[in-house]
Protein backbone atom coordinates (compact mmCIF):
# COMPACT_ATOMS: atom_id res chain seq x y z
CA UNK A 1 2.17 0.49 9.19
CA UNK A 2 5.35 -1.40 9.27
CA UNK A 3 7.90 -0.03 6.46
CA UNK A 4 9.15 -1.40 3.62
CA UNK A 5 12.17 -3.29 3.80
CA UNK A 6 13.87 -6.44 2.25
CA UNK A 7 11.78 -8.79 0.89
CA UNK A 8 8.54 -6.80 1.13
CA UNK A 9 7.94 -5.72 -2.66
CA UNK A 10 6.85 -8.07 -4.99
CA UNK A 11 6.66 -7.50 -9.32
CA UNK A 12 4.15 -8.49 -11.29
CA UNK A 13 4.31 -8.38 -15.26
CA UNK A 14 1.57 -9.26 -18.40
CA UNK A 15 3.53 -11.49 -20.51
CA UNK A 16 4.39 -8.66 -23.21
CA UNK A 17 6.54 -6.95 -20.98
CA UNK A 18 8.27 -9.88 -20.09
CA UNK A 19 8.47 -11.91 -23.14
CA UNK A 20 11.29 -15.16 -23.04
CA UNK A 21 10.62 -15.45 -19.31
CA UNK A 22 8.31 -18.58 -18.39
CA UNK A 23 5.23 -17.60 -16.92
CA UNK A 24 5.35 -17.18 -12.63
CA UNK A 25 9.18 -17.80 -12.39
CA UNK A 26 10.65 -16.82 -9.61
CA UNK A 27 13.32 -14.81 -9.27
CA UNK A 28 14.74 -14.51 -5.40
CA UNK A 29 17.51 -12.80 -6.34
CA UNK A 30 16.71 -9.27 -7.44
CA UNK A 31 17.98 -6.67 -5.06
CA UNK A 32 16.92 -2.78 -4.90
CA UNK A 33 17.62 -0.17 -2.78
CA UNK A 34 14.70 -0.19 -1.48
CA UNK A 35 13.76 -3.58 -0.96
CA UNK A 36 13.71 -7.06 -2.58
CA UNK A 37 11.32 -7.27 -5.69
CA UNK A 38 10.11 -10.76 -6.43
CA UNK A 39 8.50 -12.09 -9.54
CA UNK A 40 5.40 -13.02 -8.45
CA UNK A 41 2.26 -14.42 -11.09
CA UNK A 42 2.19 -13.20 -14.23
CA UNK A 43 -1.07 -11.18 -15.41
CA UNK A 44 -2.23 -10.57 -18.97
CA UNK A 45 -3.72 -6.68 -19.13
CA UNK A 46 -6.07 -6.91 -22.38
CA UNK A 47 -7.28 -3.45 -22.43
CA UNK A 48 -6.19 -1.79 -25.64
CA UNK A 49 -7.23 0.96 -27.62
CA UNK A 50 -5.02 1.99 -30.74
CA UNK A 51 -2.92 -1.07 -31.04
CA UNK A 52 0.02 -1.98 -29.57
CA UNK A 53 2.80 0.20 -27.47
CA UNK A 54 5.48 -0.62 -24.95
CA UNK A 55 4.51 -1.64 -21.18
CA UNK A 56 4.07 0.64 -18.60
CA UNK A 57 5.58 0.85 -15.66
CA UNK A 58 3.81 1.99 -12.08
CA UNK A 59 5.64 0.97 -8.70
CA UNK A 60 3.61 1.89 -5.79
CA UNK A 61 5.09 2.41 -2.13
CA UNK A 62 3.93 3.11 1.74
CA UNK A 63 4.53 6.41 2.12
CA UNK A 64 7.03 7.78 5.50
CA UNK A 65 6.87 10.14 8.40
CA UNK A 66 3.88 11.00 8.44
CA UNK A 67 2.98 10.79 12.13
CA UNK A 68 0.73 13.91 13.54
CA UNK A 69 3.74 15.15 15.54
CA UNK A 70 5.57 15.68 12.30
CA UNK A 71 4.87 19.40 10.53
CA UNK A 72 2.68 19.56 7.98
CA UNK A 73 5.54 20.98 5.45
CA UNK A 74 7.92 18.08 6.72
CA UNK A 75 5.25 15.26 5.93
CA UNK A 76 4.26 16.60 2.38
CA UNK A 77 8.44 16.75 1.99
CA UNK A 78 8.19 13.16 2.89
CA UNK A 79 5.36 12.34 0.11
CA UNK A 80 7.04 14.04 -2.53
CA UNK A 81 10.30 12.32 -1.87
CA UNK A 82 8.74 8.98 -2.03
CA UNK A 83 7.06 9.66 -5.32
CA UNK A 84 10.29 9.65 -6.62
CA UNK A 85 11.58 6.44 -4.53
CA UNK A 86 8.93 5.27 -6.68
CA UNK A 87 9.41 6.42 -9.83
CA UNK A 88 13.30 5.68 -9.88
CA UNK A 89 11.86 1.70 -8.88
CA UNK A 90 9.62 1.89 -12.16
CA UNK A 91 12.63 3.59 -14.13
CA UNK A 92 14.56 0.67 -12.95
CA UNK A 93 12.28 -1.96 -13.90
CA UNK A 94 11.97 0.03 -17.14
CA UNK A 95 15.72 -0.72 -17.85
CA UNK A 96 16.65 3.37 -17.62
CA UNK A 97 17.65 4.02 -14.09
CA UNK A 98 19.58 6.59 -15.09
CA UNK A 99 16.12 8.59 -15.73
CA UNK A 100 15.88 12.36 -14.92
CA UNK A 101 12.60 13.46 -13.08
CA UNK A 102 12.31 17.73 -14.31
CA UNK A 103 9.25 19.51 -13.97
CA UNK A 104 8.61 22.98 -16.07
CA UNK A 105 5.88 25.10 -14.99
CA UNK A 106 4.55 22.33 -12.35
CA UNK A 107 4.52 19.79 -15.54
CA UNK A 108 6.22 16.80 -15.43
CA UNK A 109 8.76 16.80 -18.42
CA UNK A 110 9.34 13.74 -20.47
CA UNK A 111 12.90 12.39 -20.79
CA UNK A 112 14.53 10.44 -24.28
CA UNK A 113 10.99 9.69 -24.85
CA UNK A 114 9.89 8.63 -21.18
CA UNK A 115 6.64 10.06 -19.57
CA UNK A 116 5.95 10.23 -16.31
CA UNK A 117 3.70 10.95 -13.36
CA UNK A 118 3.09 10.58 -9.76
CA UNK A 119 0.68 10.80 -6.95
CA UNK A 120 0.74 10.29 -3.26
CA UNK A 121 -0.95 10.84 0.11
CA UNK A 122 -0.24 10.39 3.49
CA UNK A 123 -0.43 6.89 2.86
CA UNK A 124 0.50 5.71 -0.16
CA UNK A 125 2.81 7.25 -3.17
CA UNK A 126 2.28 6.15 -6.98
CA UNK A 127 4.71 6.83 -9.63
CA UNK A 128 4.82 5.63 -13.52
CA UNK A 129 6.27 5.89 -16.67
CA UNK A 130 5.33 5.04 -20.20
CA UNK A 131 6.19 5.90 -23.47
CA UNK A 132 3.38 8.08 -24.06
CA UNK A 133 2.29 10.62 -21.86
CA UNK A 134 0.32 9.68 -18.80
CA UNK A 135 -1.55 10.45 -15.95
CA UNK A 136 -2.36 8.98 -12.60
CA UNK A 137 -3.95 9.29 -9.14
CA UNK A 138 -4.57 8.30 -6.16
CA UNK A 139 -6.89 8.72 -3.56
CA UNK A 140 -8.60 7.24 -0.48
CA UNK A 141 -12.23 6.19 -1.22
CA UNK A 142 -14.11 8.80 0.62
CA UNK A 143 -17.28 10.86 0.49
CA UNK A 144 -16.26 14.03 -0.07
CA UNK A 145 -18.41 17.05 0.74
CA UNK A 146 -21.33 18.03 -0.82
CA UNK A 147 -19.16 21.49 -2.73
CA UNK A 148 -16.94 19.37 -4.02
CA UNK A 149 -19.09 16.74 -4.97
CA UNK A 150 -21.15 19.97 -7.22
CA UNK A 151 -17.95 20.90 -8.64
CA UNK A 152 -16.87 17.27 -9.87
CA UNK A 153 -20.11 15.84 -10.99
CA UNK A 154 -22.35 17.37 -13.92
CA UNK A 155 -26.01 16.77 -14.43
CA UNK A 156 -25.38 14.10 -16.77
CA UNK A 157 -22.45 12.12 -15.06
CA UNK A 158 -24.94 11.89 -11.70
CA UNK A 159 -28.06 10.45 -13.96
CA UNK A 160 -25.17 7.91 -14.91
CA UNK A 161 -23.82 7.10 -11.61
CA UNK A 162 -27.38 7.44 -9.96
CA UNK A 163 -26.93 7.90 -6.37
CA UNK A 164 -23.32 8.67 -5.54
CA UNK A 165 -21.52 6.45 -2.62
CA UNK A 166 -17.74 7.05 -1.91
CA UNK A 167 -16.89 4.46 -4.28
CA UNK A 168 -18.60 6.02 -7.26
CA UNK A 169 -17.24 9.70 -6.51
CA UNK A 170 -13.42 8.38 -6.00
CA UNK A 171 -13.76 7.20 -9.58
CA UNK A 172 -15.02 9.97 -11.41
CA UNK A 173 -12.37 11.97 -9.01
CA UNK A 174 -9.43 10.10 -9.84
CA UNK A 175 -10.40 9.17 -13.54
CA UNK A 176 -10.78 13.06 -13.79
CA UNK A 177 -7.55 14.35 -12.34
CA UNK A 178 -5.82 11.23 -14.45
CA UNK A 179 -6.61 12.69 -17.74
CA UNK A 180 -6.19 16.32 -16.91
CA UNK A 181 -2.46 15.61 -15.78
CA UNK A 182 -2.16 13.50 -18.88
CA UNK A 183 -2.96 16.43 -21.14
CA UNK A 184 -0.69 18.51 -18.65
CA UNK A 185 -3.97 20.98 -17.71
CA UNK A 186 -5.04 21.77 -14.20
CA UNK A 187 -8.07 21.62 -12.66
CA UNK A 188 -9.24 24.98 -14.51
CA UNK A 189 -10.12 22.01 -17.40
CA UNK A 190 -12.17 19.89 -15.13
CA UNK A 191 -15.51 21.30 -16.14
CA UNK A 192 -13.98 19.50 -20.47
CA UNK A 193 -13.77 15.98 -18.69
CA UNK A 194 -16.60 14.35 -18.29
CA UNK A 195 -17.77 10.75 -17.97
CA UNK A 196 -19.47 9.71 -21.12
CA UNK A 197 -21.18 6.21 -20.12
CA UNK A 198 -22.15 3.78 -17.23
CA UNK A 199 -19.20 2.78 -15.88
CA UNK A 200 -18.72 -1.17 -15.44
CA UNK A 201 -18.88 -2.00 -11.71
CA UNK A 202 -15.83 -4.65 -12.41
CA UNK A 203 -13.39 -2.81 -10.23
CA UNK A 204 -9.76 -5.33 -10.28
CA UNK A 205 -6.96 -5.01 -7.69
CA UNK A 206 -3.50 -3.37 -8.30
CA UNK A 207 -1.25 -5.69 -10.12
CA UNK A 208 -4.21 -8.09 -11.16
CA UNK A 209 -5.62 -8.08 -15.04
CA UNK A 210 -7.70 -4.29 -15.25
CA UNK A 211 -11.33 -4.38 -15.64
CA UNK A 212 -12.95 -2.37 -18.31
CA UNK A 213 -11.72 1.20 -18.52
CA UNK A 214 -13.94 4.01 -17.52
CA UNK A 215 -15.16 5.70 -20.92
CA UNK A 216 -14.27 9.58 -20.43
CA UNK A 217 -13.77 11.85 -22.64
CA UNK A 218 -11.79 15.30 -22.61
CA UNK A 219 -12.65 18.24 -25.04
CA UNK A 220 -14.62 15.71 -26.83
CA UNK A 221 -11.78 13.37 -27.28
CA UNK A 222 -11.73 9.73 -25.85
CA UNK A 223 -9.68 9.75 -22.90
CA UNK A 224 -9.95 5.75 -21.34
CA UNK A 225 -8.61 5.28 -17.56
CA UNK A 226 -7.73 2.31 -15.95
CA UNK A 227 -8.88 1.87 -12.39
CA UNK A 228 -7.69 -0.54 -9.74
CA UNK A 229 -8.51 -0.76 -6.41
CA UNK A 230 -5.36 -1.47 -2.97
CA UNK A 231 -6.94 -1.65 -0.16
CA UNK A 232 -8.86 1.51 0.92
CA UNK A 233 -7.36 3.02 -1.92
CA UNK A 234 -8.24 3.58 -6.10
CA UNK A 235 -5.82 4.33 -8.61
CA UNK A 236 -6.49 5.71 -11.92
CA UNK A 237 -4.14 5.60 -14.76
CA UNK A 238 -4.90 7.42 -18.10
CA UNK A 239 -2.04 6.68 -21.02
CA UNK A 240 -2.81 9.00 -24.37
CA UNK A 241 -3.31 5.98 -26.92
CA UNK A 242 -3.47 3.19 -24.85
CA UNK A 243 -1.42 0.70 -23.28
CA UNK A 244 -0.29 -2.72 -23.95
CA UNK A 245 0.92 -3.80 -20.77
CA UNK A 246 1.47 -3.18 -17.06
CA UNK A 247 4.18 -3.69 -14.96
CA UNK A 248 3.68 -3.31 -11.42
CA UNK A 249 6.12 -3.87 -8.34
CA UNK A 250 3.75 -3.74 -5.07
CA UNK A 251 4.28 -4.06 -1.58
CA UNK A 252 3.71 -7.35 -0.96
CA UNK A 253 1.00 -8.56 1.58
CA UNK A 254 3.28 -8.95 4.76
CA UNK A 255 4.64 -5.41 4.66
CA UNK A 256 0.75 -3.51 4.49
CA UNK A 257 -1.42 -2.90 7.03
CA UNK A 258 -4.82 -0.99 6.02
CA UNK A 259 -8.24 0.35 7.11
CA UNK A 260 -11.06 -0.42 4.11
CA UNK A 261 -12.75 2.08 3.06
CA UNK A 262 -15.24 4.49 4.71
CA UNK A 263 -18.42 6.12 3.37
CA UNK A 264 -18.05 9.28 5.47
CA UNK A 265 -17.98 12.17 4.23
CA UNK A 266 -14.29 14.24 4.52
């Protein structure tokens, strides 16, 4: 995969979080350290749930060194410092770049009332902030083995997803680990989040208008996530109380290169 460089990230905004600006200007002047961002099309998100809150920010980047010859240590070094490549890009677009990134206990800390959270893999790295706290994830769409598959999945959430493919288990995977890093819980939780209906097989791309959310709930409490799909990749974003916009700065098309997805199981 060639890397990122100038030119090769482009920004796309609902019209919320970029109100006064007319809809798919262009702007070709908009340097960052790590690459141009252009304003590309402008996409309305309509999902809402308690009325309206600030945008949210989620800047998503190819992630470095991580050829086989590298250590294992020195490539999940490489992962984490990307996260944070992209996490100071949303803090930029959020107008704080000045933004401090703590964690305490393994818990992302929120600073002056900015949330955050991040998620990467040898491929890709996700970071975003909102106003409220948040969770995301990301994963490649894979089968997973048949243990993990019994850990993940209840009775009830398989009669609901019927027979599960790779796509269906990479969304109750990443909606799952979404919400539990929202509510700042680990995995110990994952038996209190569980899928509560059908989910919609509308399944949008990163930076285009989100489908519906996928209804789950946590300790009985509804717990929405957004899910989008890049390439052979889904993201899940859960914000406590909703969202009213998203801002995203992708790589644009001429910087990725990307296998689809497989249904083998890993």
């Amino acid at each position: 995969m060639p890397p990122i460089g100038h030119g090769h990230l482009r920004r796309c905004v609902s019209p919320r979080a970029d109100q006064g600006r007319q809809k798919g200007q262009v702007e070709s002047e908009h340097p960052h350290s790590l690459g141009e961002v252009h304003r590309g099309r402008t996409y309305p998100v309509t999902w809402r749930i308690l009325g309206p809150m600030p945008p949210t920010f989620v800047a998503l980047l190819p992630t470095p060194d991580q050829q086989p010859s590298i250590a294992a240590r020195e490539r999940v070094a490489a992962q984490s410092a990307a996260a944070r490549r992209a996490l100071k890009l949303a803090a930029r677009e959020a107008g704080c770049p000045e933004m401090v990134f703590h964690k305490s206990d393994d818990v992302p800390q929120p600073w002056q009332g900015w949330h955050w959270s991040v998620s990467h893999d040898d491929t890709w790295v996700l970071g975003a902030l909102a106003r409220a706290p948040l969770g995301v994830d990301l994963e490649r769409i894979t089968l997973r083995r048949a243990a993990l598959r019994e850990a993940v999945l209840n009775e009830d959430e398989r009669a609901l997803l019927g027979e599960v493919d790779a796509l269906g288990f990479t969304r109750l995977w990443t909606a799952k680990e979404a919400v539990l890093k929202a509510a700042g819980v680990g995995l110990t939780r994952l038996s209190h989040c569980r899928l509560s209906a059908t989910p919609s097989p509308t399944l949008t791309q990163a930076g285009e208008p989100a489908g519906p959310a996928l209804p789950m709930f946590l300790d009985g409490e509804a717990a929405p996530v957004l899910q989008f799909r890049w390439h052979d990749h889904l993201l899940a974003l859960h914000i406590q109380g909703g969202e009213e916009s998203l801002t995203w700065v992708l790589p644009s098309p001429q910087g990725v290169s990307c296998q689809e997805p497989q249904d083998h199981v890993t």
